[in-house]
N, C-alpha and C. Protein backbone atom coordinates (compact mmCIF):
# COMPACT_ATOMS: atom_id res chain seq x y z
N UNK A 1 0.85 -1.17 0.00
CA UNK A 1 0.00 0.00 0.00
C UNK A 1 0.89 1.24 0.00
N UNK A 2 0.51 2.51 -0.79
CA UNK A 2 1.66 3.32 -1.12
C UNK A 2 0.72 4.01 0.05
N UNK A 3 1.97 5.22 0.96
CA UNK A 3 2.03 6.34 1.80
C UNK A 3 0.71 7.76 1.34
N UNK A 4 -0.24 7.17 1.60
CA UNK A 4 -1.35 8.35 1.76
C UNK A 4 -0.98 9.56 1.92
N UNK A 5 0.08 9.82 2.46
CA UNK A 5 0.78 11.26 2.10
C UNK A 5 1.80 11.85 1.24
N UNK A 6 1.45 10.62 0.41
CA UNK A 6 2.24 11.19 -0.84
C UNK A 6 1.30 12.16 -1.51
N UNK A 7 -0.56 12.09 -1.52
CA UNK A 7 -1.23 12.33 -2.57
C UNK A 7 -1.36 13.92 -2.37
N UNK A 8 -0.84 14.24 -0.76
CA UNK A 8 -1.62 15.79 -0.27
C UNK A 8 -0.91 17.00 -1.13
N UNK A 9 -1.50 17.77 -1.82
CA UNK A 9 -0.85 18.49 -2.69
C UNK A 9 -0.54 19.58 -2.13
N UNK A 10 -0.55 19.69 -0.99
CA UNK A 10 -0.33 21.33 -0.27
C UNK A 10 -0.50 21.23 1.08
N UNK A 11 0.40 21.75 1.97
CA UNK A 11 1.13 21.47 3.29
C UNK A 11 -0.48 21.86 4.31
N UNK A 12 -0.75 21.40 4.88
CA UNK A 12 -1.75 22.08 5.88
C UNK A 12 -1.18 23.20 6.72
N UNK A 13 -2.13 23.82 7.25
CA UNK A 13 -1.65 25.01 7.94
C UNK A 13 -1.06 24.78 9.73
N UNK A 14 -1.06 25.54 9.64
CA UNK A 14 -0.18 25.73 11.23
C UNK A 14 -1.33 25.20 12.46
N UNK A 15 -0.71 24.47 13.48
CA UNK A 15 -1.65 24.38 14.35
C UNK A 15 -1.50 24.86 15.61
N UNK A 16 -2.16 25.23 16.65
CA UNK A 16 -1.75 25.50 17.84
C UNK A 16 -2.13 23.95 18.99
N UNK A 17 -1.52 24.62 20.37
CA UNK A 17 -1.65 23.29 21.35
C UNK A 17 -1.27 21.96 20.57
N UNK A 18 -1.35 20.91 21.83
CA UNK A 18 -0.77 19.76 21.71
C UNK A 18 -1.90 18.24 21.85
N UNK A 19 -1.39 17.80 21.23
CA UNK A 19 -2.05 16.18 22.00
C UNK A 19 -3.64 16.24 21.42
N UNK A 20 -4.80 16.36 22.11
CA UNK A 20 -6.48 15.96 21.63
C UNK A 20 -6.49 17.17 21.96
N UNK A 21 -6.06 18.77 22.34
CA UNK A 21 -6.17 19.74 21.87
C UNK A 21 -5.65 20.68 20.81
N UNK A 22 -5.10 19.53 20.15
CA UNK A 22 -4.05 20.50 18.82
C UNK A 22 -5.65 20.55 18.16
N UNK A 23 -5.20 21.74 17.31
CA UNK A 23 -6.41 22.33 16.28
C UNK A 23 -5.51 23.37 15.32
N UNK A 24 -6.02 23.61 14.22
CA UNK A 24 -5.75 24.39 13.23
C UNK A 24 -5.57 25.91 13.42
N UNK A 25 -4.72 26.57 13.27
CA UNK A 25 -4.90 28.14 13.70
C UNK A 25 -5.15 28.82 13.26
N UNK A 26 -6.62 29.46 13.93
CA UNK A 26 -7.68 29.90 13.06
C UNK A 26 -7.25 31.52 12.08
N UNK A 27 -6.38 31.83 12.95
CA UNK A 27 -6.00 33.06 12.29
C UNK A 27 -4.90 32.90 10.70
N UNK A 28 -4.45 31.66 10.73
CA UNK A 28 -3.66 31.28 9.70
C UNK A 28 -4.41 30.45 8.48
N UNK A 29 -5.68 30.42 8.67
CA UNK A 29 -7.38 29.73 7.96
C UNK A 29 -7.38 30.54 6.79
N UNK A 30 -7.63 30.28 5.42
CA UNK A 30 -7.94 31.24 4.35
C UNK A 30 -9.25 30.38 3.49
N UNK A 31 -9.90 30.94 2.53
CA UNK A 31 -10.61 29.90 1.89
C UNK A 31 -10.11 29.18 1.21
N UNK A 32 -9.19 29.21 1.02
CA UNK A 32 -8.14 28.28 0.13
C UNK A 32 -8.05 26.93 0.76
N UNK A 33 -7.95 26.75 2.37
CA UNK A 33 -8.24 25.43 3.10
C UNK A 33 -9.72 25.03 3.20
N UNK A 34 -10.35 25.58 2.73
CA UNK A 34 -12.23 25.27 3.19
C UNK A 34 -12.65 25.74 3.97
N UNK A 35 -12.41 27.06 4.78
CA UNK A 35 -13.00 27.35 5.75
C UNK A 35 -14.08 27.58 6.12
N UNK A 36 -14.95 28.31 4.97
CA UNK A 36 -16.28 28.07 4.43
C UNK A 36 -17.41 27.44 4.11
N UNK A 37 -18.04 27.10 4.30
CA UNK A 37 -18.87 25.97 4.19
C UNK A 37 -20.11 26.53 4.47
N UNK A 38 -20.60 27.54 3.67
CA UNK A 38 -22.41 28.15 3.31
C UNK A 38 -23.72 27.14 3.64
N UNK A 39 -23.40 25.63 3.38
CA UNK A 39 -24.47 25.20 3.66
C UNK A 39 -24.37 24.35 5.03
N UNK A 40 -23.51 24.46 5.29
CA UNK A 40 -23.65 23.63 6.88
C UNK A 40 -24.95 23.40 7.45
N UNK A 41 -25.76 24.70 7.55
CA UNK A 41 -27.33 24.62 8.32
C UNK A 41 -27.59 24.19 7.90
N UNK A 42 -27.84 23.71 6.49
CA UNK A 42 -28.82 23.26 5.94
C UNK A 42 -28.44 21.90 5.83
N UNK A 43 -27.03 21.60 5.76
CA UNK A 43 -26.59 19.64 5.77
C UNK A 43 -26.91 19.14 6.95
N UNK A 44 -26.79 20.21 8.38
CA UNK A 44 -27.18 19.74 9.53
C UNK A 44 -28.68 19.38 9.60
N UNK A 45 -29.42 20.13 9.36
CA UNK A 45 -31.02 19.79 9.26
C UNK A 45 -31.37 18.81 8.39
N UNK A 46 -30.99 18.34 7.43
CA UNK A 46 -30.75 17.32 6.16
C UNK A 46 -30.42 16.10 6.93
N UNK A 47 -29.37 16.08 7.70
CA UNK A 47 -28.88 15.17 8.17
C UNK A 47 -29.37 14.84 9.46
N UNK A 48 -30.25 15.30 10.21
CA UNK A 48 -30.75 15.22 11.61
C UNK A 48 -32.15 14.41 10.79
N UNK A 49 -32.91 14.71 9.96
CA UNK A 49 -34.26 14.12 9.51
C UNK A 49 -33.78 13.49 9.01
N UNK A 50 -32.86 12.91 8.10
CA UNK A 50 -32.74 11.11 7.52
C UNK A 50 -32.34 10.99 8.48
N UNK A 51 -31.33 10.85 9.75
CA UNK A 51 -31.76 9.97 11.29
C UNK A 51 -32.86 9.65 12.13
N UNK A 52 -34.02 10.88 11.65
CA UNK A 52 -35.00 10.50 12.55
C UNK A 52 -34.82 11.26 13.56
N UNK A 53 -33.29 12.00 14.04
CA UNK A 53 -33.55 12.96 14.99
C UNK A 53 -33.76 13.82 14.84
N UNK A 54 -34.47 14.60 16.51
CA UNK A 54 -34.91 15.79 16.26
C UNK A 54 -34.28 16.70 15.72
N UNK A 55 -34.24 17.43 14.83
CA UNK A 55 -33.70 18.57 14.69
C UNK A 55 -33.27 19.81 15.54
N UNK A 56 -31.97 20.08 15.62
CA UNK A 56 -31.36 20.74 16.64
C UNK A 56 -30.32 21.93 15.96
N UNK A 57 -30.65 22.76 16.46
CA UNK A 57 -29.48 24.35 16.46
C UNK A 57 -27.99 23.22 15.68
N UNK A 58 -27.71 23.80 14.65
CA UNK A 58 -26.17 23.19 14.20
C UNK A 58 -25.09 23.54 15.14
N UNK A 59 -24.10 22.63 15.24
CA UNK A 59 -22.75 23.07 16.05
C UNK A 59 -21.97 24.50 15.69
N UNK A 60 -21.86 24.88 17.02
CA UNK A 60 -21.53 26.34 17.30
C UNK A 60 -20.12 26.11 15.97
N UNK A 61 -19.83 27.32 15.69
CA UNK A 61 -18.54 27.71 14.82
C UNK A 61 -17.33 28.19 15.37
């Protein structure tokens, strides 16, 4: 099996903290990584009724 990181065509951005709190740094975010994402509300509500669950406020940003 060839190295899955051969295919990434462009370095990810900088992250801050360590360990299960490392995360991406938001100030170093452009749309160029996806930061964007216009329909979120609406995939969240999409996606809560084909589960059958109730529909709920989407995750904070």
């Amino acid at each position: 099996m060839s190295d899955p990181l051969d295919r990434v065509t462009s370095t990810p951005p900088p992250t801050l903290g360590e360990g299960c709190v490392r995360r991406y740094d938001p100030d170093a975010l452009s749309p160029e990584n996806g930061t964007e994402f216009p329909g979120a509300a609406e995939l969240w509500q999409q996606l809560q009724r084909t589960t059958g669950d109730k529909p709920e406020s989407p995750p904070e940003k």
